[in-house]
Protein backbone atom coordinates (compact mmCIF):
# COMPACT_ATOMS: atom_id res chain seq x y z
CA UNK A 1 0.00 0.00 0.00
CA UNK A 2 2.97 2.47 0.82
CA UNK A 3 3.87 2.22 -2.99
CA UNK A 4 0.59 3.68 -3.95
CA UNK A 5 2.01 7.06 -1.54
CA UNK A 6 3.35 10.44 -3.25
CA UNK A 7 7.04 10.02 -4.73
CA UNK A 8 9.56 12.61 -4.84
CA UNK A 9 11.78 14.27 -7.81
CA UNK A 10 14.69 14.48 -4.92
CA UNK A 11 15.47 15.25 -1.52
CA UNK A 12 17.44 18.69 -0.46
CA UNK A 13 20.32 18.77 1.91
CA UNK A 14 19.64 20.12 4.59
CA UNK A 15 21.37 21.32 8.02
CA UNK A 16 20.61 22.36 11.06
CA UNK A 17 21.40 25.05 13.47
CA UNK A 18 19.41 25.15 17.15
CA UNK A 19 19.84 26.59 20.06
CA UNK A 20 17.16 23.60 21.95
CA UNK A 21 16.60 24.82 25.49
CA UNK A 22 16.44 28.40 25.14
CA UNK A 23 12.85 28.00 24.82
CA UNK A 24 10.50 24.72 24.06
CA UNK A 25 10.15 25.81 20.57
CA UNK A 26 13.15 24.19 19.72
CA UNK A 27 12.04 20.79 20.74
CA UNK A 28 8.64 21.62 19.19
CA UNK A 29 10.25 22.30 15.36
CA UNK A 30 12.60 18.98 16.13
CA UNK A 31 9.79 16.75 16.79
CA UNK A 32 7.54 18.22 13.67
CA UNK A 33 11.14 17.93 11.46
CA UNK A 34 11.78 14.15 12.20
CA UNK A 35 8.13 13.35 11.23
CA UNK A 36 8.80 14.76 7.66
CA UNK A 37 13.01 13.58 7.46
CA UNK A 38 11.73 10.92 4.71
CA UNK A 39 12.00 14.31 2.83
CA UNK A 40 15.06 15.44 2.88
CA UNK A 41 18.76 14.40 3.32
CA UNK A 42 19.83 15.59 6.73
CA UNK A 43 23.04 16.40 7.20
CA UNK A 44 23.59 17.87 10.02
CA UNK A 45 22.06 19.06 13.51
CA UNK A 46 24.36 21.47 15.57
CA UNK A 47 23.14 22.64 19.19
CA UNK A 48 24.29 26.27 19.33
CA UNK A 49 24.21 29.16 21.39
CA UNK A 50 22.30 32.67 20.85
CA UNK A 51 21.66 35.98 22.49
CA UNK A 52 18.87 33.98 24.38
CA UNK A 53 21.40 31.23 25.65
CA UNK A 54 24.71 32.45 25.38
CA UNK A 55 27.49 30.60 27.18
CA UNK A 56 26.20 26.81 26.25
CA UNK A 57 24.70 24.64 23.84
CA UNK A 58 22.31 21.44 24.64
CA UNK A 59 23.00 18.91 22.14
CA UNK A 60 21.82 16.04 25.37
CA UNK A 61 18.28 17.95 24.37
CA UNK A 62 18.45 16.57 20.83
CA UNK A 63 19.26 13.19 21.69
CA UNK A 64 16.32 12.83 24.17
CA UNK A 65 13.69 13.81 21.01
CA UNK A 66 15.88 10.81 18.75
CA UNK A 67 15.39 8.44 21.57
CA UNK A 68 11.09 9.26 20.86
CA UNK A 69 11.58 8.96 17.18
CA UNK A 70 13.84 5.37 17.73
CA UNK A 71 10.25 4.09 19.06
CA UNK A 72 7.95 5.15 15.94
CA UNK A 73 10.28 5.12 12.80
CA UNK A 74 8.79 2.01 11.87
CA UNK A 75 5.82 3.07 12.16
CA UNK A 76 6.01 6.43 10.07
CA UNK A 77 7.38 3.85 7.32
CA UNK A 78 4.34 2.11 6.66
CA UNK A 79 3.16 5.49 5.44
CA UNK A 80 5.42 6.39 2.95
CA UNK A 81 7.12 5.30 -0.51
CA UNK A 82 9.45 2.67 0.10
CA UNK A 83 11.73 5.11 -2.35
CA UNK A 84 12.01 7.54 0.28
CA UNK A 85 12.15 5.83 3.95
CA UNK A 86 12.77 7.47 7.33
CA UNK A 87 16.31 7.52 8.75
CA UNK A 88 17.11 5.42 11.04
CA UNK A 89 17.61 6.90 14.58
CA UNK A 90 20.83 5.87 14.74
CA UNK A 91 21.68 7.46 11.59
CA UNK A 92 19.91 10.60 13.17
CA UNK A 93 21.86 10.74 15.99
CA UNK A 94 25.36 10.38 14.32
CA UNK A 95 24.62 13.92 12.60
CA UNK A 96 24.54 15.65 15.89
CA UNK A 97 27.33 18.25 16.94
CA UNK A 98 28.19 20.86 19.23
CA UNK A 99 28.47 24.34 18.33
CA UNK A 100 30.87 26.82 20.19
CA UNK A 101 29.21 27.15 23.75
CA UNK A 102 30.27 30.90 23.12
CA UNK A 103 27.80 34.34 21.66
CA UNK A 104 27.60 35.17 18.57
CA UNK A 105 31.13 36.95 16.78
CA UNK A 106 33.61 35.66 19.62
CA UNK A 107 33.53 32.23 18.00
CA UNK A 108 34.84 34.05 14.86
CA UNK A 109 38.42 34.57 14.09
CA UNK A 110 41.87 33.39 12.27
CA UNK A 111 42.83 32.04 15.38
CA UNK A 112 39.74 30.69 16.70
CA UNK A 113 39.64 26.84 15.63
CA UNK A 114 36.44 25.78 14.24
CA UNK A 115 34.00 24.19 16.31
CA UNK A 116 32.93 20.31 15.66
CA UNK A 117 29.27 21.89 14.63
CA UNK A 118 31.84 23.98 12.26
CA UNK A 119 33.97 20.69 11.21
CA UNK A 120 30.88 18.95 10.11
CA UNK A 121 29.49 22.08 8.39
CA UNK A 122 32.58 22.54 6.11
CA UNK A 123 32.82 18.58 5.54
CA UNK A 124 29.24 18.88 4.02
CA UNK A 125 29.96 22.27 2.35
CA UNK A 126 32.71 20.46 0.43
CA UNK A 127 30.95 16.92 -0.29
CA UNK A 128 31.05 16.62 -3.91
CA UNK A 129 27.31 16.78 -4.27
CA UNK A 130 26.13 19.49 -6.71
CA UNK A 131 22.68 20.16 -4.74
CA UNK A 132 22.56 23.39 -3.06
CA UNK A 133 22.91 22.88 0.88
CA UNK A 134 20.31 24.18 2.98
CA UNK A 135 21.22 25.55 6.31
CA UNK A 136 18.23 26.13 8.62
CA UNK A 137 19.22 28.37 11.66
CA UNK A 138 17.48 28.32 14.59
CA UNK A 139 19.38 30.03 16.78
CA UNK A 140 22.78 32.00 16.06
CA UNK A 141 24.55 31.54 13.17
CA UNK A 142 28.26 31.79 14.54
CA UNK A 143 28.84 28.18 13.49
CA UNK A 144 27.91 28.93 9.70
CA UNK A 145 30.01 32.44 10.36
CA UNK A 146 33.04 30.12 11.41
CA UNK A 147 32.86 28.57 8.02
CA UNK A 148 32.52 31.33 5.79
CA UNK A 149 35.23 33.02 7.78
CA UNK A 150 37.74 29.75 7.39
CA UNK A 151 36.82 29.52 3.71
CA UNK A 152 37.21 33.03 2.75
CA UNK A 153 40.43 33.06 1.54
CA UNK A 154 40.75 29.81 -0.86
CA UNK A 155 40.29 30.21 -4.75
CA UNK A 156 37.24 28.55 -4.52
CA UNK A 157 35.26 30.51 -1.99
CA UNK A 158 32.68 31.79 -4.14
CA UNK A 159 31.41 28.67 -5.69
CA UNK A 160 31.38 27.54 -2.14
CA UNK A 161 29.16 30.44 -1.07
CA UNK A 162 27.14 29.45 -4.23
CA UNK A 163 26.00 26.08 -2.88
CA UNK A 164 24.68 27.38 0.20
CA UNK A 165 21.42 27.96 0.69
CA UNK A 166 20.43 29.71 4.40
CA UNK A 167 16.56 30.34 5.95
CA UNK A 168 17.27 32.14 9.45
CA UNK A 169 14.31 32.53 12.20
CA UNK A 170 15.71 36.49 11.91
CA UNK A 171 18.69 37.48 13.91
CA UNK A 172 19.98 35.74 17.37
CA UNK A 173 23.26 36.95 17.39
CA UNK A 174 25.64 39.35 15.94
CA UNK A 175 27.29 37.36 13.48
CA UNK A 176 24.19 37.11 10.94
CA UNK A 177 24.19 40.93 9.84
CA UNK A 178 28.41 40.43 9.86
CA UNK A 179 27.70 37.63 7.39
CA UNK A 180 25.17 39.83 4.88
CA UNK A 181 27.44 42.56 5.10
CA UNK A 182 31.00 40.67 4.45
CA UNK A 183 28.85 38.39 1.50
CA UNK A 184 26.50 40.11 -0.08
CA UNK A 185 26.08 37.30 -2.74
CA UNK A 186 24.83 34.65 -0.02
CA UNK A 187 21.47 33.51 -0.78
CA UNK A 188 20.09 34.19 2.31
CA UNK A 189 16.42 34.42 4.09
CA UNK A 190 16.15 36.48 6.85
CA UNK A 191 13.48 38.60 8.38
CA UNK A 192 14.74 42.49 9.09
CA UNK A 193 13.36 44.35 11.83
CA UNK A 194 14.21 46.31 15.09
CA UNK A 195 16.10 44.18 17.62
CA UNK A 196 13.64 41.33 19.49
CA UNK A 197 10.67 42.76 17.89
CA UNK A 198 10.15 39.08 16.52
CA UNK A 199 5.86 39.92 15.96
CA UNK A 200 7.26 41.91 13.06
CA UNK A 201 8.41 38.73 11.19
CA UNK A 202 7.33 36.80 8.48
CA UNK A 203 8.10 33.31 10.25
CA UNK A 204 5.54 34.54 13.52
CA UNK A 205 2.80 33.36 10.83
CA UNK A 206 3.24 30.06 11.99
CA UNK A 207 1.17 31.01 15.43
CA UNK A 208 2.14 34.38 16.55
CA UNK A 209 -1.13 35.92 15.60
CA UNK A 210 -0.31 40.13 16.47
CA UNK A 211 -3.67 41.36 18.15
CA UNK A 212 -4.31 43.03 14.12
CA UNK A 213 -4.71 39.78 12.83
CA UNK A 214 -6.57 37.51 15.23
CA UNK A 215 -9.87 37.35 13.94
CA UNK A 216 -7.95 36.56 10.28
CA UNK A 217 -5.66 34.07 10.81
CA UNK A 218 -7.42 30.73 12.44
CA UNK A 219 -6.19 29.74 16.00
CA UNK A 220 -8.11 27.11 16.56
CA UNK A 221 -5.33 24.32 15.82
CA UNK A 222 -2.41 26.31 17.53
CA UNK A 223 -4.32 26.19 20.93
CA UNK A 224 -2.70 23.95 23.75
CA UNK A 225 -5.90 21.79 24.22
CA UNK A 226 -5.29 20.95 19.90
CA UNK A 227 -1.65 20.29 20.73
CA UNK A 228 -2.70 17.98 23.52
CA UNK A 229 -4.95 15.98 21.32
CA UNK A 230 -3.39 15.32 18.13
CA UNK A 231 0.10 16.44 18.83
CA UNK A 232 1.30 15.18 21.98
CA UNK A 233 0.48 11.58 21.26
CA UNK A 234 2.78 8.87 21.18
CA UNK A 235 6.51 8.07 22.29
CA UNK A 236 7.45 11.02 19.68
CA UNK A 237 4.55 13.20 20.99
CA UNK A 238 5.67 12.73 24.39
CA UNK A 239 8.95 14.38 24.19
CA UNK A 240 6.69 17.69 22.58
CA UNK A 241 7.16 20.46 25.47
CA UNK A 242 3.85 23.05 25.70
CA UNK A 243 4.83 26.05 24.15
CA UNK A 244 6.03 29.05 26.19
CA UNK A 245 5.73 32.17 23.65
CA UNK A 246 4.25 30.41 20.32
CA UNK A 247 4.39 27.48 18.67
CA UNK A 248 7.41 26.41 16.52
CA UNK A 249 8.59 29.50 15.94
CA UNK A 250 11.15 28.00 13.98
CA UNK A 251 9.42 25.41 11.91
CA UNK A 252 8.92 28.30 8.81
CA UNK A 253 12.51 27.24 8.00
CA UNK A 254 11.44 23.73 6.92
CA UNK A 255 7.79 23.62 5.81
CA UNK A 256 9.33 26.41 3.22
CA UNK A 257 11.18 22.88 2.02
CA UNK A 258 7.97 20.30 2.23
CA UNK A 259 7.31 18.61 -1.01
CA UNK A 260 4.33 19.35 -1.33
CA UNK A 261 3.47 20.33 -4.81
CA UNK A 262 3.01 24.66 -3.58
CA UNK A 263 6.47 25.83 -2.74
CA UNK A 264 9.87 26.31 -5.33
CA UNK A 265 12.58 26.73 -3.08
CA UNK A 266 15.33 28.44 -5.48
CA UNK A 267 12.04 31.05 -5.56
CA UNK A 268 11.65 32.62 -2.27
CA UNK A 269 9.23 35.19 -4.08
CA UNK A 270 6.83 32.45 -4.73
CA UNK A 271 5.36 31.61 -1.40
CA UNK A 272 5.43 28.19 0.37
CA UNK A 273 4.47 26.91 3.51
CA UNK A 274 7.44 28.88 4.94
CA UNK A 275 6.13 31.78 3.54
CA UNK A 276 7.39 34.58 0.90
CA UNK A 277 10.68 36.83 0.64
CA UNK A 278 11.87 39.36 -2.04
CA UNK A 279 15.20 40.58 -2.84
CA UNK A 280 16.40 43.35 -0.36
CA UNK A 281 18.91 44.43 -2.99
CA UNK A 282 18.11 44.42 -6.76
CA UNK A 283 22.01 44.41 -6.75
CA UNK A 284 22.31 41.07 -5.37
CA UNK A 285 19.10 39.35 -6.52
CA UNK A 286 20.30 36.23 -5.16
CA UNK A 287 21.72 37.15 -2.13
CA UNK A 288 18.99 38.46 1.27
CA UNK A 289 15.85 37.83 0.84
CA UNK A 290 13.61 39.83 3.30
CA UNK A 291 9.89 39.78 4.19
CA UNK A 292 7.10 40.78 1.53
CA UNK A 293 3.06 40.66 1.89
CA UNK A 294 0.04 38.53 0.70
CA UNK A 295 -3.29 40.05 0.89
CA UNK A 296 -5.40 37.47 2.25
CA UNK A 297 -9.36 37.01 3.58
CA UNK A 298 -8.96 35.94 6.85
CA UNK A 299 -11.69 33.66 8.39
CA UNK A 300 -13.37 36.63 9.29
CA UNK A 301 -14.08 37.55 5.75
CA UNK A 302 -11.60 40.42 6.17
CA UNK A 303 -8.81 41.47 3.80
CA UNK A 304 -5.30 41.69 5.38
CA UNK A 305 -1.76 42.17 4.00
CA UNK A 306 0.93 41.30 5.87
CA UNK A 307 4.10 39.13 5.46
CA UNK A 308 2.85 37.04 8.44
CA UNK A 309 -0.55 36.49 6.42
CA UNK A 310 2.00 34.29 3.91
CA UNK A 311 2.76 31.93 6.79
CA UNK A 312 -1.05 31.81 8.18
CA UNK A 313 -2.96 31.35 5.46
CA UNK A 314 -1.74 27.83 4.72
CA UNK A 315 -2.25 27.07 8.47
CA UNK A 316 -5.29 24.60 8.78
CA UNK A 317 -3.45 22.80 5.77
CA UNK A 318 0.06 22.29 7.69
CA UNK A 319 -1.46 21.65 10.99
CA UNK A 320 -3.58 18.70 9.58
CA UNK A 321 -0.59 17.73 7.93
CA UNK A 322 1.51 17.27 10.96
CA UNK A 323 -1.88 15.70 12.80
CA UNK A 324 -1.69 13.10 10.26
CA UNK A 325 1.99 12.17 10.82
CA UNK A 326 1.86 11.91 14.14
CA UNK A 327 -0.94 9.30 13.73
CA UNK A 328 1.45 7.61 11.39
CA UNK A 329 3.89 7.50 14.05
CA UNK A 330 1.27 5.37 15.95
CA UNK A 331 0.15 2.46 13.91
CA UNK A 332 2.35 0.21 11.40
CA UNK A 333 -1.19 -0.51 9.83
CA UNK A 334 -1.37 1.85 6.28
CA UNK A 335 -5.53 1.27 6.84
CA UNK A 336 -5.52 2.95 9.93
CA UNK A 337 -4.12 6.58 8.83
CA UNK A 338 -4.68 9.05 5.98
CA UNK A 339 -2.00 9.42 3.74
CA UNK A 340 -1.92 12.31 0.68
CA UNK A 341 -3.68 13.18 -2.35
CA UNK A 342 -1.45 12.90 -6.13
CA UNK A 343 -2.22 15.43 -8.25
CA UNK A 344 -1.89 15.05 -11.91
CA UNK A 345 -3.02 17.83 -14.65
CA UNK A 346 -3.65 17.01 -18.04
CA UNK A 347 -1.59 13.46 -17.31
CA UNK A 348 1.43 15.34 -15.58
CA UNK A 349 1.42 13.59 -12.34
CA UNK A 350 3.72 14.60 -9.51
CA UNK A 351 4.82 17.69 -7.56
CA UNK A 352 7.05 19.56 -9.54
CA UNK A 353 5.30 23.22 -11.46
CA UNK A 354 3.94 22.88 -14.42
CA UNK A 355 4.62 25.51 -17.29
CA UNK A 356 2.04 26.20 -19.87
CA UNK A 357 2.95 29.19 -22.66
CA UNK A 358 -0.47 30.43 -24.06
CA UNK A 359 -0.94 33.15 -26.32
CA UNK A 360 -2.53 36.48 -24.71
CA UNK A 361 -6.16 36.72 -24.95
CA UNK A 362 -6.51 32.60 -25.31
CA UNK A 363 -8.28 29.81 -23.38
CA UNK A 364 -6.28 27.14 -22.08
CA UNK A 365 -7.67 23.53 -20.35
CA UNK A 366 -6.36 21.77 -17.37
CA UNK A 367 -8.16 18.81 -16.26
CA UNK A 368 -6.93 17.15 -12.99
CA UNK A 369 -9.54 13.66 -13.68
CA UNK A 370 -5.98 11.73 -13.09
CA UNK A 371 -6.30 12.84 -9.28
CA UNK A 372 -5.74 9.60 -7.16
CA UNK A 373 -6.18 8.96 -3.36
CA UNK A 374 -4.25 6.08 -1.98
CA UNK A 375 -7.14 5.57 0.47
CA UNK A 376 -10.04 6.27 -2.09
CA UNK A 377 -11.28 9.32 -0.28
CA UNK A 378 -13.17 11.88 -1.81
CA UNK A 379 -11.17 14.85 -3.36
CA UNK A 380 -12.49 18.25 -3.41
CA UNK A 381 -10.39 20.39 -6.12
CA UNK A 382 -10.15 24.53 -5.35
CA UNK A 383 -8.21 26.47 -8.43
CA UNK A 384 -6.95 30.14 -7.92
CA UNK A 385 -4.53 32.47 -8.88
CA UNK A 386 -1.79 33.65 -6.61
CA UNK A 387 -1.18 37.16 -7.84
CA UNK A 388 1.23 37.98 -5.52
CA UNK A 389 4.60 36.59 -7.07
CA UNK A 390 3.55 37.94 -10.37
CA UNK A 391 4.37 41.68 -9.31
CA UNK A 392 7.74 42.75 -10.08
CA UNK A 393 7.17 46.81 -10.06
CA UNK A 394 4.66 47.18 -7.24
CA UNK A 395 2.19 45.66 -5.11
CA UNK A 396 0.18 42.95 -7.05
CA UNK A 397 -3.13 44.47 -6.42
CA UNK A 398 -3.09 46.42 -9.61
CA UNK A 399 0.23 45.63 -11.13
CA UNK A 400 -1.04 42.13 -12.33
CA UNK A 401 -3.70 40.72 -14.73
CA UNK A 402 -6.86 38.48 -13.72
CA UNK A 403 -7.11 35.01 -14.86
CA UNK A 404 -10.69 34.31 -15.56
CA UNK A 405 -10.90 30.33 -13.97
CA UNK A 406 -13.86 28.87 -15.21
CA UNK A 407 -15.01 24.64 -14.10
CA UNK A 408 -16.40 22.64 -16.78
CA UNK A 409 -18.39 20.06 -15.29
CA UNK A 410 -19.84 20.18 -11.28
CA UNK A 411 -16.71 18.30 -9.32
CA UNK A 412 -14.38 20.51 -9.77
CA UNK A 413 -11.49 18.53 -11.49
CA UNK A 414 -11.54 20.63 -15.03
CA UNK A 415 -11.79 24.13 -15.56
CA UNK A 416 -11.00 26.64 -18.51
CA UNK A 417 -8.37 29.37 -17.74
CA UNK A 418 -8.40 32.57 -19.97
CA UNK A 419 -5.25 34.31 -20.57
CA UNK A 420 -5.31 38.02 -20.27
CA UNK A 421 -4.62 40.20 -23.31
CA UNK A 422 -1.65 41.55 -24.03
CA UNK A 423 -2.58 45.02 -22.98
CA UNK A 424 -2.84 43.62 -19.60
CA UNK A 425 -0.52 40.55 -19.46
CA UNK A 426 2.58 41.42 -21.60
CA UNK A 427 3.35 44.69 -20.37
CA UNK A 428 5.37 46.73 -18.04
CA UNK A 429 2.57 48.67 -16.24
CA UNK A 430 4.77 51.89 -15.04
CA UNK A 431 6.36 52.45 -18.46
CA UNK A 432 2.94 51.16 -20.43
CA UNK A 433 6.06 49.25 -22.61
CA UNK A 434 4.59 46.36 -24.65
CA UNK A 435 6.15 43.15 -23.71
CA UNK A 436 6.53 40.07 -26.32
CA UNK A 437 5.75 37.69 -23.23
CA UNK A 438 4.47 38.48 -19.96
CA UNK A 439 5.30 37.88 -16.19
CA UNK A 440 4.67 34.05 -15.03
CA UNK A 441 0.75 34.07 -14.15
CA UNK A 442 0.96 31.79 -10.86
CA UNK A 443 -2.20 29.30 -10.91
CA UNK A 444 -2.36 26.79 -7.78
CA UNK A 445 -4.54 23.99 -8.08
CA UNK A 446 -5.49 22.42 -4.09
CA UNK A 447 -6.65 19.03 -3.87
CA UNK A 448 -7.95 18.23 -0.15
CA UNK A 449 -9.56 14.61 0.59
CA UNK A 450 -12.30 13.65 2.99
CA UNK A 451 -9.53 11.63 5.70
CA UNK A 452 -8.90 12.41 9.02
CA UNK A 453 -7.07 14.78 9.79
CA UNK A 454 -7.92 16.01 6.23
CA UNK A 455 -4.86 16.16 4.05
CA UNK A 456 -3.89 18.73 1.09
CA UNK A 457 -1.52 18.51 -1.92
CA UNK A 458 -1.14 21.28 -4.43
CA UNK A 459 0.47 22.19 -7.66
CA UNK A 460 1.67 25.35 -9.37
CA UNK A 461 1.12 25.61 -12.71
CA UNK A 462 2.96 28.78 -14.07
CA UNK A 463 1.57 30.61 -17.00
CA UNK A 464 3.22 32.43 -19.72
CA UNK A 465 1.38 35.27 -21.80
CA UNK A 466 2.75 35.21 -25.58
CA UNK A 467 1.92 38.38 -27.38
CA UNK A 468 2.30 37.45 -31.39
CA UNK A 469 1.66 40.33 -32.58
CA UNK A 470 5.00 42.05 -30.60
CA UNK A 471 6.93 44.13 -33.21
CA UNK A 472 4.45 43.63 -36.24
């Protein structure tokens, strides 16, 4: 039955930085990672310090969670493709390191040995593996600083840079802005704002709800009594502290990574799970990436725009999704838990975006009737644009043309998109320049099925207006 499960094109590399025990959301994120590791190569997990703990690192902390996960990894495999299996924990715990039990830049220096956090970071930053290597920071990032400081003089150091790939839960120490200033060219997420004001971040969508936005964004699976139920269930559940602050405050870095069929990670502009980032710098278009906005209805029927709102939004959907694994982590028996939705569009099956080109002013046909269910629940199919990453001169809201999405048929599973003319699709609105092919139109197709918890998959199918009659 685990055959009939979602497959994946490949798995990214990915790296860890935590500071566990400066506050339960540490252990929170670890416990939701290690229920989606069949996802991604892991490649390291270093315990570090930041300006919340800043004179020791708990790696002991990380261990304790592995010994939870030892108990249900056999489980969680029953529920996935046999292609893509759960490490073991033993494999899990070999990856875990110590970072320098010191703040932020006085772990930096040419006389300052690297750390064995650091050791392992530069042995995986020179693997000869040519996918990028994403390091997820939790905490400080003196470890990472360490590396790039060490490297910074070989030949070399620049394709080096290039294969790194960083998502940081904003600053915890001073060595992050050191590292954007000193490498400008560092692809490199990061929420901006004044020191420790943290509700002004992006990542806080995942259940930091600012008193603007509480009647928007749901709560109601963020509560402790929800945690209780569906969360902390289980050997792994059991090692799931209550949250002191909010919930998982560093889990953004991660779900921006679930394979899922909605995020592109080389494309922080499109919007994930993890949420959405722009380029700080036109300068360095691939090196910080910095908060942007969605305007989203809120549950209230309210419009609200906020770079938060591209976290919350996709709540419900990532909370179920997590509900669902941790039922997985309770039963060897693939009858007993729901397991995902596999989208395909006109025969395309899989995850990865779909790109259509389609002259201006034309009709174009999806039909997602290939749509399976490995349990045979019933699929409900929602289509919409996401206008957002279509705006490259100004906030989407006028900048970027309508699709008209019309269904053929009552379930859902077809529908007829119409391109927009070239007036309004192939065109750079501030100059009124004509354009012989237009911005990627962003359509997301959601599939959600009837299980329990209910589960969603999505693709991105990415639109390009052709005007023909450009120069004529």
């Amino acid at each position: 039955m685990a055959a009939s499960t979602v497959s994946f094109p490949g798995k990214p590399r990915v790296f860890i930085l935590t500071d566990i025990t400066n506050e339960p959301d540490d252990a929170e994120s670890f416990c939701r990672y290690l229920t989606y590791a069949n996802q991604f190569d892991t490649e390291g997990v270093v315990a570090v310090t930041s300006v919340w703990l800043r004179d020791k690192v708990a790696p002991q902390n990380l261990h304790q969670i592995i010994d939870g996960y030892a108990k249900v990894v056999d489980n969680l495999n029953a529920h996935v493709h046999p292609d893509f299996p759960y490490p073991s924990a033993d494999a899990v715990r070999s990856l875990v390191r110590s970072g320098p039990p010191v703040y932020g830049m006085a772990a930096v220096g040419d006389e300052i040995p690297l750390s064995e956090g650091g050791q392992l970071l530069l042995e995986r930053l020179l693997a000869p593996d040519s996918r990028p290597l994403w390091v997820l920071v939790w905490g400080g990032t003196n470890v990472l600083a360490q590396v790039l400081h060490h490297i910074r003089h070989r030949p070399d150091a620049a394709d080096l840079r290039a294969r790194l790939r960083v998502y940081t839960i904003s600053d915890q120490d001073d060595t992050g802005e050191w590292i954007r200033r000193q490498w400008p060219d560092l692809f490199y997420i990061c929420s901006v704002h004044g020191w420790n004001q943290y509700s002004q971040a992006t990542w806080t969508g995942i259940s930091g709800d600012t008193p603007s936005e509480q009647e928007g964004a749901d709560r109601s699976k963020i509560t402790k009594e929800w945690i209780k139920e569906h969360i902390q269930v289980g050997p792994l559940g059991a090692e799931y502290p209550d949250y002191m602050y909010i919930v998982e405050g560093d889990t953004p870095t991660f779900l921006y990574l679930i394979q899922n069929g909605l995020g592109v990670p080389e494309k922080p502009s499109y919007g994930s799970w993890g949420g959405r980032y722009l380029p700080t710098s036109l300068s360095h278009p691939r090196g910080h990436f910095s908060d942007t906005a969605d305007e989203v209805v809120g549950k209230d029927g309210r419009t609200y725009i906020s770079g938060r709102a591209t976290i919350w939004r996709w709540r419900n959907a990532f909370q179920d999704d997590f509900a669902a694994r941790m039922q997985w982590s309770l039963t060897g028996d693939f009858a007993q838990a729901n397991h995902h939705p596999i989208i395909s569009i006109n025969g395309n099956r899989g995850l990865s975006p779909i790109y259509i080109e389609a002259e201006a002013g034309s009709t174009v046909t999806l039909d997602a009737s290939g749509t399976v269910d490995p349990d045979g629940d019933e699929l409900t199919f929602k289509w919409y644009q996401y206008r957002e990453p279509s705006a490259t001169q100004t906030f989407h809201t006028w900048e970027v043309s309508d699709l008209k999405i019309s269904p053929v048929g009552p379930d859902g599973k077809k529908v007829e998109v119409e391109i927009p003319p070239a007036d309004k699709s192939c065109i750079l609105v501030r100059e009124k320049t004509m354009l012989p092919r237009g911005e990627f139109l962003h359509l997301i197709l959601e599939v959600q099925d009837s299980g329990t918890p209910q589960l969603t998959s999505y693709r991105r199918v990415l639109i390009t207006p052709v005007n023909s009659s450009f120069g004529k």
